[in-house]
N, C-alpha and C. Protein backbone atom coordinates (compact mmCIF):
# COMPACT_ATOMS: atom_id res chain seq x y z
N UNK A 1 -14.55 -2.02 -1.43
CA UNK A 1 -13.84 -2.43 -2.62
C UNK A 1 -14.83 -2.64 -3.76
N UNK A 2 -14.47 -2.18 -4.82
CA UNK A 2 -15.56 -2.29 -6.28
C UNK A 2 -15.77 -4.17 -6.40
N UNK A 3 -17.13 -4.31 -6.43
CA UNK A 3 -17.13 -5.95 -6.87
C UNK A 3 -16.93 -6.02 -8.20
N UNK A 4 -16.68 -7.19 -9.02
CA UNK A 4 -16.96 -7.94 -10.00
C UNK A 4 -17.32 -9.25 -10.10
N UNK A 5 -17.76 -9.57 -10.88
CA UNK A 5 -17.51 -11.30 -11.41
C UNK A 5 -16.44 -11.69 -11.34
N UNK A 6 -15.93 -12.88 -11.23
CA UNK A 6 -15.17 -13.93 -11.02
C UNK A 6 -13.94 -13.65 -12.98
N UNK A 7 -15.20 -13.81 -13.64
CA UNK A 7 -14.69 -14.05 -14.99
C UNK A 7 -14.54 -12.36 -15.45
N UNK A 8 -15.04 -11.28 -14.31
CA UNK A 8 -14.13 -9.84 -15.09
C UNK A 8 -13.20 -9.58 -14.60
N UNK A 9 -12.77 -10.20 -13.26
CA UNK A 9 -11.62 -10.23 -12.49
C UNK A 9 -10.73 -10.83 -13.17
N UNK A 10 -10.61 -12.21 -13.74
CA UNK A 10 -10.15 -13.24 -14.40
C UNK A 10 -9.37 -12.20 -15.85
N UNK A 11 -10.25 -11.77 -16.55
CA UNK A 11 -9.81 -10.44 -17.87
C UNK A 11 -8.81 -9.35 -17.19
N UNK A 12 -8.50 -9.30 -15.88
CA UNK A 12 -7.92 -7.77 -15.80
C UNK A 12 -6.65 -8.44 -15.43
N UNK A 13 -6.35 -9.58 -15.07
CA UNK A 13 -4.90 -10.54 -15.26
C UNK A 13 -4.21 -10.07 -16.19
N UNK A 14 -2.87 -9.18 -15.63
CA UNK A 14 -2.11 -8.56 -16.05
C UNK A 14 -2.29 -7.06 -16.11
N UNK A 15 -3.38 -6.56 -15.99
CA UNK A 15 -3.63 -5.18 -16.42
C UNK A 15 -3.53 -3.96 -15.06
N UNK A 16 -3.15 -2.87 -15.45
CA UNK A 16 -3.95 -2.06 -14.29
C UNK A 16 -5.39 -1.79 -14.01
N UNK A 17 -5.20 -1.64 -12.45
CA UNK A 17 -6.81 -1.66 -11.74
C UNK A 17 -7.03 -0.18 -11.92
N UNK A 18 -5.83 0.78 -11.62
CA UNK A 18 -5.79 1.79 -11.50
C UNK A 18 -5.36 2.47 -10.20
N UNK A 19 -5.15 4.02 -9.76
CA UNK A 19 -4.81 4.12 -8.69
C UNK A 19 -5.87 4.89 -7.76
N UNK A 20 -5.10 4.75 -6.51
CA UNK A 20 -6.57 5.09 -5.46
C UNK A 20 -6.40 6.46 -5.08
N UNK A 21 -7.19 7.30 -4.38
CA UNK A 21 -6.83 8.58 -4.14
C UNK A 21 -5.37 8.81 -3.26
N UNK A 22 -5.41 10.12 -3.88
CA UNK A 22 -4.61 10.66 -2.67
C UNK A 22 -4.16 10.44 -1.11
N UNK A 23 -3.38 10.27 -0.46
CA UNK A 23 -3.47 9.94 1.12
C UNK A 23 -2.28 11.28 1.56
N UNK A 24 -2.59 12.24 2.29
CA UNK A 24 -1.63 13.28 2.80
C UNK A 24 -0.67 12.00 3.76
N UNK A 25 0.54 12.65 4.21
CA UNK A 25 0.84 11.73 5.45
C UNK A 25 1.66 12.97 6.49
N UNK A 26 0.91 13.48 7.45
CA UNK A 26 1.55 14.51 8.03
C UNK A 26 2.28 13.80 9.46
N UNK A 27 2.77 15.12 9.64
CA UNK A 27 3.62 14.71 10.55
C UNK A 27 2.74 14.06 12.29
N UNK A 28 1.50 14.99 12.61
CA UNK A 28 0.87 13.83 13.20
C UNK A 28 0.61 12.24 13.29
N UNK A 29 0.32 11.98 11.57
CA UNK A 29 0.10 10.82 11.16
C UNK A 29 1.67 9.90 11.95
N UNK A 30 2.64 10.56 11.35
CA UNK A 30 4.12 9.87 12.01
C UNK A 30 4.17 10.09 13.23
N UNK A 31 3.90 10.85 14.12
CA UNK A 31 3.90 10.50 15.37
C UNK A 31 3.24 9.89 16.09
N UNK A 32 2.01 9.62 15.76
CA UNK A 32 1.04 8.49 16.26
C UNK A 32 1.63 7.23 15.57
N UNK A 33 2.21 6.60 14.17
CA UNK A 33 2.70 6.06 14.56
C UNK A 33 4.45 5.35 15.02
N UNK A 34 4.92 6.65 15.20
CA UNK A 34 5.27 5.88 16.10
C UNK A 34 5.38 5.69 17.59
N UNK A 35 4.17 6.45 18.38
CA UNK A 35 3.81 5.98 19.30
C UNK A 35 3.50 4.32 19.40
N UNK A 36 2.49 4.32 18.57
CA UNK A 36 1.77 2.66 18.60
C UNK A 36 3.10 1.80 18.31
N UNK A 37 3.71 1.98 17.74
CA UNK A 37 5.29 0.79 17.37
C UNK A 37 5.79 0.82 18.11
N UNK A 38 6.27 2.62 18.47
CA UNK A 38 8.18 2.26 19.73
C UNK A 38 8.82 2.92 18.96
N UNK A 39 8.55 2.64 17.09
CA UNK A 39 9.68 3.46 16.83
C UNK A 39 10.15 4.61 16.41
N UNK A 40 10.56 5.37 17.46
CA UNK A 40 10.91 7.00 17.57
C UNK A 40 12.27 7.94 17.06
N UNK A 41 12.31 6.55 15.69
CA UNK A 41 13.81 6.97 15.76
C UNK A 41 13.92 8.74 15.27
N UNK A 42 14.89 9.28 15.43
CA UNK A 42 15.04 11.08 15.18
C UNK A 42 14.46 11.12 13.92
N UNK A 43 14.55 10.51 12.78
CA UNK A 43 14.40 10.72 11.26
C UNK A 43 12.72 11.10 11.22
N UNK A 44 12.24 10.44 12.35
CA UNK A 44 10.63 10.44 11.94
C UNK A 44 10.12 11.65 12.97
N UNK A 45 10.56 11.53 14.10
CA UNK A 45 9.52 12.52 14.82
C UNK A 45 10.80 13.61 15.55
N UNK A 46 11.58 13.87 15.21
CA UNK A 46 12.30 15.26 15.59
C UNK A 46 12.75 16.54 14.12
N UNK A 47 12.09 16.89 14.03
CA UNK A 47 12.09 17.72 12.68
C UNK A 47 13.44 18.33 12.81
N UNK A 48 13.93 19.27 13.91
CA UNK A 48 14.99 20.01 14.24
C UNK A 48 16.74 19.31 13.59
N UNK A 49 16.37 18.04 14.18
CA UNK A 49 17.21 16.88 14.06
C UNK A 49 17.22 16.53 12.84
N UNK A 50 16.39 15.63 12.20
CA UNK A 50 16.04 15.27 10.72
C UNK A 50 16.10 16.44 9.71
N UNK A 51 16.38 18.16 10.02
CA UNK A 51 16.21 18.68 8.86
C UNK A 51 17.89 18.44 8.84
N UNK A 52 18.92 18.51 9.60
CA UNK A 52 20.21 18.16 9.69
C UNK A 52 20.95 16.42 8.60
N UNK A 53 19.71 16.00 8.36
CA UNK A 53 19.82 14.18 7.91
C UNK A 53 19.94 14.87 6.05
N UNK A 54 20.18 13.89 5.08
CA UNK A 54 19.87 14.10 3.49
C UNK A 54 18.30 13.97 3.56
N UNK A 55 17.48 14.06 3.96
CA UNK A 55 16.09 13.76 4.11
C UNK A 55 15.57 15.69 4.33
N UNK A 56 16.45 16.26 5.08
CA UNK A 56 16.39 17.55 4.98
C UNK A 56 14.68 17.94 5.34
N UNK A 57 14.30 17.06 6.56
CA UNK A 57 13.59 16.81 7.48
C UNK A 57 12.83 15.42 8.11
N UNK A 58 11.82 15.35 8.37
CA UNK A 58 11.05 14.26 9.09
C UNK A 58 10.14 13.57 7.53
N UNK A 59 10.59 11.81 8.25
CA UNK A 59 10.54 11.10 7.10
C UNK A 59 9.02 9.85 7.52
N UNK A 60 8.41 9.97 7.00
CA UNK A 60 7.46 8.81 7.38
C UNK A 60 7.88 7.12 7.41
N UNK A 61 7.52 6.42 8.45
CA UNK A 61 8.13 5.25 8.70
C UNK A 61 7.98 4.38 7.13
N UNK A 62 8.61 3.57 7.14
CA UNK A 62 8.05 2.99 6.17
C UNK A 62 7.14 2.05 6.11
N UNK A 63 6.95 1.29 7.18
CA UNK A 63 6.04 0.49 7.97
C UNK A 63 4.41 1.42 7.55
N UNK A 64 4.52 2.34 8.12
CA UNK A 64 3.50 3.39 7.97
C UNK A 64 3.13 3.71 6.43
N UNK A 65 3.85 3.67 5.60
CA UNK A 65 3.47 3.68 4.00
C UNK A 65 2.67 2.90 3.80
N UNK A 66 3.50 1.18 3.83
CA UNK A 66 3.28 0.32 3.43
C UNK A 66 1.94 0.02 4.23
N UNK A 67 1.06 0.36 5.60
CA UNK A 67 -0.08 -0.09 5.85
C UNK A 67 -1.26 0.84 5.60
N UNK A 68 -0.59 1.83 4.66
CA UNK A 68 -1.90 2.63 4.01
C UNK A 68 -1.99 1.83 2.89
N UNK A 69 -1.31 0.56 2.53
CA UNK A 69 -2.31 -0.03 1.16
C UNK A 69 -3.22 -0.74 1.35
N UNK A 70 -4.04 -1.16 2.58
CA UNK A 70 -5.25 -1.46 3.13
C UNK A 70 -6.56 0.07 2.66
N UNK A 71 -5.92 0.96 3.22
CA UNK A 71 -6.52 1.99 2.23
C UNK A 71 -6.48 2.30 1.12
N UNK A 72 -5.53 1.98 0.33
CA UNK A 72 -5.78 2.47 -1.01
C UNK A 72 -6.42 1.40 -2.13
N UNK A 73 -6.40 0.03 -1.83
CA UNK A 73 -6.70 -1.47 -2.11
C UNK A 73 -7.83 -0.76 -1.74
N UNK A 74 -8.68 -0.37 -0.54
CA UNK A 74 -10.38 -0.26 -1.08
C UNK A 74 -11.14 0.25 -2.07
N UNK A 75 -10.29 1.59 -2.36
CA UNK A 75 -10.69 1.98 -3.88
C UNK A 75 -10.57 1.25 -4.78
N UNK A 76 -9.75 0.41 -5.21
CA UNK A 76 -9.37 -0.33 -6.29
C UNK A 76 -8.83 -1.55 -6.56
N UNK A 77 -9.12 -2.51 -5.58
CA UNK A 77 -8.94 -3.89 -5.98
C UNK A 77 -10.21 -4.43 -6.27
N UNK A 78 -10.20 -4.85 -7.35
CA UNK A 78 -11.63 -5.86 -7.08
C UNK A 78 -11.53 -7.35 -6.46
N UNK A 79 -13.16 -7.35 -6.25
CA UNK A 79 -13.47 -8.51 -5.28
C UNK A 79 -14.58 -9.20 -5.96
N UNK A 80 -14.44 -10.99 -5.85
CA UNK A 80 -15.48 -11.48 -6.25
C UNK A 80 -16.69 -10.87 -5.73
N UNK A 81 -17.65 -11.29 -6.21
CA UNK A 81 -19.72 -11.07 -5.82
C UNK A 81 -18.87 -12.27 -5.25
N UNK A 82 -20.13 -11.80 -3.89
CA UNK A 82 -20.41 -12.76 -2.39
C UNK A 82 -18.95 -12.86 -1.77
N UNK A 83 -18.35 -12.18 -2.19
CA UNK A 83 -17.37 -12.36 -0.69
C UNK A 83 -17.90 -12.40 0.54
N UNK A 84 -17.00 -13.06 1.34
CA UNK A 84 -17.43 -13.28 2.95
C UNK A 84 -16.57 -12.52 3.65
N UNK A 85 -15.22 -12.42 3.34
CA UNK A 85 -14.26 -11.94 3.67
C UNK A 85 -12.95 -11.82 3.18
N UNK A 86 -11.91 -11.23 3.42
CA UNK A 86 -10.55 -10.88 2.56
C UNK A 86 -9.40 -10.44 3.68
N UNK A 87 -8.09 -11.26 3.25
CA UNK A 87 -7.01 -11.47 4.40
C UNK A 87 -5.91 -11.45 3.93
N UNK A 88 -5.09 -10.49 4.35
CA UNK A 88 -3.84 -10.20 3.69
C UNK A 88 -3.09 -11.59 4.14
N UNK A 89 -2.56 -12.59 2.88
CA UNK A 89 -1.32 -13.92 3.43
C UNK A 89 0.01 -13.01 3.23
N UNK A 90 0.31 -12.16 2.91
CA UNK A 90 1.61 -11.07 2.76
C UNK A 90 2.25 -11.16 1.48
N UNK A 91 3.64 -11.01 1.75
CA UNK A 91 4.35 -10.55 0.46
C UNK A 91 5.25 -11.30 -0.29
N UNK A 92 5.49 -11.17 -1.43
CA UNK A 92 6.51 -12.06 -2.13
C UNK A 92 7.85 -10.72 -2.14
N UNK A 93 7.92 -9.69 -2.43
CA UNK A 93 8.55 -8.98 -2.02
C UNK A 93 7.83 -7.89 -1.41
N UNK A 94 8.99 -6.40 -1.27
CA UNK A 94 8.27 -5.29 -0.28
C UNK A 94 10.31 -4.59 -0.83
N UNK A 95 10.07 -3.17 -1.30
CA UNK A 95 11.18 -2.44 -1.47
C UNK A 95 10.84 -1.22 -1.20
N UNK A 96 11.46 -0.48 -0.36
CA UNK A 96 11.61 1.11 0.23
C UNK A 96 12.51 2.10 -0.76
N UNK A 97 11.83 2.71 -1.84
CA UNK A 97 12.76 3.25 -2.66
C UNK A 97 12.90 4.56 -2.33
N UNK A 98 11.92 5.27 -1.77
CA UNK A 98 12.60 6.69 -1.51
C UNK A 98 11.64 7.03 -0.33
N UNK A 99 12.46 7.78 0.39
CA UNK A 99 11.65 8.34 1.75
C UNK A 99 10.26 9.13 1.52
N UNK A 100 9.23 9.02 2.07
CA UNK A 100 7.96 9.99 2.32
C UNK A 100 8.25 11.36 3.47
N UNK A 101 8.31 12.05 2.61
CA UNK A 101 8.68 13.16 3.63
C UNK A 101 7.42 13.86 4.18
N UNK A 102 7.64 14.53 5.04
CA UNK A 102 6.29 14.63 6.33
C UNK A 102 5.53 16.07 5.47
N UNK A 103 3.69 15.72 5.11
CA UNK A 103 3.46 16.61 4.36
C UNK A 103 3.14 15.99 2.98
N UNK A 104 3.80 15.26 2.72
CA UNK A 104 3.56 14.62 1.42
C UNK A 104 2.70 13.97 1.36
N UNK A 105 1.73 13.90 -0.20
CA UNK A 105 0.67 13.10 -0.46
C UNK A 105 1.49 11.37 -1.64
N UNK A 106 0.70 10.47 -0.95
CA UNK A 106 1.20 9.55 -1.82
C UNK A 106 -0.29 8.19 -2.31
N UNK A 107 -0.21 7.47 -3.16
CA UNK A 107 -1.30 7.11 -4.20
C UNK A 107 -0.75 5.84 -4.40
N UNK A 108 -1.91 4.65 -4.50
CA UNK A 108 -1.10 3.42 -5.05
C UNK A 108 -1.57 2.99 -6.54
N UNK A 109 -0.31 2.50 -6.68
CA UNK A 109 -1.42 1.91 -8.26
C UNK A 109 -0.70 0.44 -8.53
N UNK A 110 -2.66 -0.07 -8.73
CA UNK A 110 -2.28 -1.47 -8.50
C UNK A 110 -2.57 -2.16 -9.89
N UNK A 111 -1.75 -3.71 -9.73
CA UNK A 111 -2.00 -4.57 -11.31
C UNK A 111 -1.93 -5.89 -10.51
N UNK A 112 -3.51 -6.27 -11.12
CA UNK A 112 -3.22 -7.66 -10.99
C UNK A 112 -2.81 -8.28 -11.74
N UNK A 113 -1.89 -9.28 -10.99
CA UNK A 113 -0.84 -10.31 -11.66
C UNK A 113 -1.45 -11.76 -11.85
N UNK A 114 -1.58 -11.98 -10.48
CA UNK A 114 -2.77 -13.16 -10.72
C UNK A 114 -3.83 -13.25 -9.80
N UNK A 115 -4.78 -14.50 -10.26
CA UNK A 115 -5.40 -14.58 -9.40
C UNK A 115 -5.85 -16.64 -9.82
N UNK A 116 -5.78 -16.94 -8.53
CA UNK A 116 -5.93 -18.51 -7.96
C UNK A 116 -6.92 -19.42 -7.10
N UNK A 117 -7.75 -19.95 -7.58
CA UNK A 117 -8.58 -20.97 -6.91
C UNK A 117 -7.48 -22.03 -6.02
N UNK A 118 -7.51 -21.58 -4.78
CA UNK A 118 -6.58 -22.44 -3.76
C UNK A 118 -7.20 -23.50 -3.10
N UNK A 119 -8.36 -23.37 -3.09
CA UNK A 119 -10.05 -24.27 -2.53
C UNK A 119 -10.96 -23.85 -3.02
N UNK A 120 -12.13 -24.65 -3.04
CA UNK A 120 -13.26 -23.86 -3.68
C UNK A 120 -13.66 -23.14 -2.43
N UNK A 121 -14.12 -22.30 -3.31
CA UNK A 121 -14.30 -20.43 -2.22
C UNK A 121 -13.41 -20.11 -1.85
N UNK A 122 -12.34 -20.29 -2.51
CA UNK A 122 -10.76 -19.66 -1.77
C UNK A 122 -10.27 -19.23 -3.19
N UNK A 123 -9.84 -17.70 -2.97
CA UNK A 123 -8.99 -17.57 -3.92
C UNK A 123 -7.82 -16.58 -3.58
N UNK A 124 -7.02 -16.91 -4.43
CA UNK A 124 -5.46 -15.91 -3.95
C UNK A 124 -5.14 -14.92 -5.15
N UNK A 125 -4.78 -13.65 -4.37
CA UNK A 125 -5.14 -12.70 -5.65
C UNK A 125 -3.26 -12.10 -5.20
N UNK A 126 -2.60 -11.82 -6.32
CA UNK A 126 -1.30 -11.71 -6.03
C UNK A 126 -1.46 -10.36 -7.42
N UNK A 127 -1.26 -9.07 -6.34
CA UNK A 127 -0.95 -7.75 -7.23
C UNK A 127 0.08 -6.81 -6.89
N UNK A 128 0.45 -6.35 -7.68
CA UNK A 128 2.07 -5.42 -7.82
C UNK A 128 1.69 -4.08 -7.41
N UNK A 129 2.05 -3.65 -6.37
CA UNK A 129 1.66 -2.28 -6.47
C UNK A 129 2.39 -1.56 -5.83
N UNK A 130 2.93 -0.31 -6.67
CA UNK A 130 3.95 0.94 -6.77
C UNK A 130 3.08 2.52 -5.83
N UNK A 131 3.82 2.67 -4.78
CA UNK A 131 3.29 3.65 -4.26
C UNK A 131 4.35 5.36 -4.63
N UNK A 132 3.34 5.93 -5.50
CA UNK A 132 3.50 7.13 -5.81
C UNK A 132 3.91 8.25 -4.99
N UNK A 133 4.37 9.23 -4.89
CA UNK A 133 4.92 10.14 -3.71
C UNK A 133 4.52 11.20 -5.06
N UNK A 134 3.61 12.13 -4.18
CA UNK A 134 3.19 13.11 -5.52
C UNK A 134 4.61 14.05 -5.74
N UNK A 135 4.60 14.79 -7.08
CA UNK A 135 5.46 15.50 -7.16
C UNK A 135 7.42 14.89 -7.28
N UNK A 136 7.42 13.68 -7.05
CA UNK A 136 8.65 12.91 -7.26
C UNK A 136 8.73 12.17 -7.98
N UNK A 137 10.19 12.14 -8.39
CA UNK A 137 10.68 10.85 -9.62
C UNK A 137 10.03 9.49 -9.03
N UNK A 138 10.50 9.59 -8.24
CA UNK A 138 10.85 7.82 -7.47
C UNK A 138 9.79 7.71 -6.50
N UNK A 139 9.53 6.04 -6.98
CA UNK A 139 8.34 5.69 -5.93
C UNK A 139 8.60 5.38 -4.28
N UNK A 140 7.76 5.47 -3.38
CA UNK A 140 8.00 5.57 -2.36
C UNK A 140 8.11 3.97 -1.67
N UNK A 141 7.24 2.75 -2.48
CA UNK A 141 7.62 1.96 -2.17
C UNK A 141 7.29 0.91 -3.75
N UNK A 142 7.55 0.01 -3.58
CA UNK A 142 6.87 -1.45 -4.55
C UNK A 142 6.81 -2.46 -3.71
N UNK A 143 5.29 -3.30 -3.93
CA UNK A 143 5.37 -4.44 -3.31
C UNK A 143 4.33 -5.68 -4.31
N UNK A 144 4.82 -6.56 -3.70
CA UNK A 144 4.36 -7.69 -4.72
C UNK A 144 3.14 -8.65 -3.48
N UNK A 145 2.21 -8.16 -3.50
CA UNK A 145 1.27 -8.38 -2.15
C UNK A 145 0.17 -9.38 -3.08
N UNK A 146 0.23 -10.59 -1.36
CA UNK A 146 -0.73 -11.54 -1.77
C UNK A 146 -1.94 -11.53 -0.93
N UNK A 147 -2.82 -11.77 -1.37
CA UNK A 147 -4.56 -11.68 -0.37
C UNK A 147 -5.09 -12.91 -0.63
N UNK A 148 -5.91 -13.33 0.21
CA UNK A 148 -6.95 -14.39 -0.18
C UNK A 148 -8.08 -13.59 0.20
N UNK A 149 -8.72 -14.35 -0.45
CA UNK A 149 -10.73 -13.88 -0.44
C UNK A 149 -11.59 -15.03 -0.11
N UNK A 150 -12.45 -14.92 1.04
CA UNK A 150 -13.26 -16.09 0.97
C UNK A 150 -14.57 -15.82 0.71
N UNK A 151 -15.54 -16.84 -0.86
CA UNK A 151 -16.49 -16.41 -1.18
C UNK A 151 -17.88 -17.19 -0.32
């Protein structure tokens, strides 16, 4: 994750960070996971089946979206100098607006909203971030995600 200061982190309150690369999500990617989950429902790992659905094939979990923003947050969240470490506390919301269809590349782009001294060396960083589905109107997800950082 890009470092900064405390007080350039503090300036980008409200602004965009920007977005992170590209992430393909193929249809391997969906079947591994949903091996690791259980969940196999037809929409995700039977193409034959799912091209029959309005999805007009195999759809990536959404679970599976939403934990590529651990990847895309490395490109572009910043982090105090001297972090020790950084821990997702979760979400204030989380919305599934349009399916990831298998094949598709998707991108996050993040804004910090805030950020909070909860203890000293503790801080809580609360950012909005809209995941892109290349080539579509509609985003694939929005979430309103909180982290702490310990410096």
């Amino acid at each position: 994750m890009p470092v900064a200061t405390l007080d350039e982190i503090r300036a980008k309150v409200g602004a965009g960070l920007g977005a992170s690369p590209w992430i393909e999500i193929g249809q391997q990617s969906i079947d591994t996971f949903a091996e690791v989950t259980g969940d196999h429902q037809f929409i995700h790992v039977d193409p034959v089946a799912a091209a029959e659905t309005p999805f007009g094939g195999t759809v990536a979990h959404g679970f599976l979206t939403l934990s590529l923003l651990s990847q895309m947050a490395a490109h572009v969240m910043l982090v105090p100098e001297g972090t020790k470490m950084g821990v997702n506390y979760g979400f204030e919301k989380v919305r599934f607006i349009a399916p990831v269809r298998a094949g598709k590349r998707v991108r996050g782009h993040f804004i910090l909203v805030s950020l909070k001294q909860k203890q000293p060396g503790q801080w809580q960083f609360l950012h909005n971030v809209t995941v892109e589905i290349e080539g579509e109107d509609k985003p694939a997800l929005v979430a309103d995600w909180i982290g702490r950082v310990f410096v």
